[in-house]
C-alpha atoms as a PDB file:
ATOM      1  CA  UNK A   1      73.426 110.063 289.782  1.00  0.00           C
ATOM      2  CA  UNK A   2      73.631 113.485 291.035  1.00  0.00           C
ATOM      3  CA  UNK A   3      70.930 115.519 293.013  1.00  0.00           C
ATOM      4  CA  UNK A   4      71.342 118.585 291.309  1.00  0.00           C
ATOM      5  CA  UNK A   5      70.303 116.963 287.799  1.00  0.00           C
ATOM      6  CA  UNK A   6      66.664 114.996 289.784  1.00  0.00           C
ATOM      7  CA  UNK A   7      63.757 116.330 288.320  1.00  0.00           C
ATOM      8  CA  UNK A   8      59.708 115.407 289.624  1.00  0.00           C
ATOM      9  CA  UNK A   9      57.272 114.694 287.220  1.00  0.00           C
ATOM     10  CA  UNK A  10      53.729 115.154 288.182  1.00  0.00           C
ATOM     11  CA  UNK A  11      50.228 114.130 286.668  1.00  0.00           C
ATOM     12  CA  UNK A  12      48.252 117.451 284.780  1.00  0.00           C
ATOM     13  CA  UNK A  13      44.995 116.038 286.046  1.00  0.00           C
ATOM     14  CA  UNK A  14      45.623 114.459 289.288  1.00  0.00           C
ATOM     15  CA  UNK A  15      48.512 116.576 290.431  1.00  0.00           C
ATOM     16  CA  UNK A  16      49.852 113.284 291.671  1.00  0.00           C
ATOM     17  CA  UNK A  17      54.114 112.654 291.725  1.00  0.00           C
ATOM     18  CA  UNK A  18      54.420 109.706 290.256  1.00  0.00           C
ATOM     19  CA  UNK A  19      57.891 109.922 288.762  1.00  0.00           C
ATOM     20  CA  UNK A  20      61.405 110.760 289.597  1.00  0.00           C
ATOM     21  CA  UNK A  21      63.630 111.276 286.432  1.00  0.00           C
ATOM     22  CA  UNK A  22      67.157 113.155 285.499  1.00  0.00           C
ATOM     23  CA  UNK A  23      68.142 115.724 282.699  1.00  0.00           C
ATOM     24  CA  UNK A  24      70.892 117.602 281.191  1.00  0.00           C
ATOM     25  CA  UNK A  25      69.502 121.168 282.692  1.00  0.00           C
ATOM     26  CA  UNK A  26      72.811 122.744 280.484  1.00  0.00           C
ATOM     27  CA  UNK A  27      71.212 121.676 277.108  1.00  0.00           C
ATOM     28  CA  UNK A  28      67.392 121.194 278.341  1.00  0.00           C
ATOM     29  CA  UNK A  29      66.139 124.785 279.436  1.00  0.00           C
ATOM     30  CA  UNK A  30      62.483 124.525 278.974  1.00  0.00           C
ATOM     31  CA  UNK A  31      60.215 122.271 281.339  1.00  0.00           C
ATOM     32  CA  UNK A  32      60.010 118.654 280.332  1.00  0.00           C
ATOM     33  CA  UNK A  33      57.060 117.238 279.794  1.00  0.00           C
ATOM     34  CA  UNK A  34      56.333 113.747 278.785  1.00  0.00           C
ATOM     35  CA  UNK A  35      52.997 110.804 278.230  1.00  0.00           C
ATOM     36  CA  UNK A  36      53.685 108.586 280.911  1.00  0.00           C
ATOM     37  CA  UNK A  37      50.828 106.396 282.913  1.00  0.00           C
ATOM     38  CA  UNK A  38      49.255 107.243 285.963  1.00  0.00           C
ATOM     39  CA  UNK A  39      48.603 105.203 288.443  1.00  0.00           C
ATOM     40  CA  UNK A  40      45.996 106.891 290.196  1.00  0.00           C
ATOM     41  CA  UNK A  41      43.952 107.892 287.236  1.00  0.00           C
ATOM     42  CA  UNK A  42      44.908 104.663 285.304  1.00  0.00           C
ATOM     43  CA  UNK A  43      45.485 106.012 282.211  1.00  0.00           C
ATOM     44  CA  UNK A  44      48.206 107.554 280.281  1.00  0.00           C
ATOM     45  CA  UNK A  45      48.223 111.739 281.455  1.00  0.00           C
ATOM     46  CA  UNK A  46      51.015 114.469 280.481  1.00  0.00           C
ATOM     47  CA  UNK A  47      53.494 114.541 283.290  1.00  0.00           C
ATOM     48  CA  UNK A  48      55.287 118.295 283.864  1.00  0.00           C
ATOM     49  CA  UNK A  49      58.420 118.598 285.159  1.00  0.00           C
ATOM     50  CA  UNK A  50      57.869 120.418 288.954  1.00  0.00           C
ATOM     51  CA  UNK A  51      60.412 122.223 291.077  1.00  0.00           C
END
């Protein structure tokens, strides 16, 4: 997997990086964001992509 395609995704509420993920950036030009669970708030949360 390369480096340049890593993206972060981090919690809206808790600002907490929970998860490291991949994407086409050529097709994909937008953020990503995506419903994924939190661990620290224990819930499902929106995760944003982050630089």
């Amino acid at each position: 997997m390369s480096q340049d395609n890593m993206i972060k995704l981090e919690c809206s509420q808790c600002k907490g990086i929970n998860y490291h993920s991949h994407k086409n950036k050529k097709v994909l030009k937008d953020r990503l964001e995506l419903s994924k669970f939190c661990k620290r708030c224990g819930k499902h949360e929106m995760h944003k992509e982050t630089k």
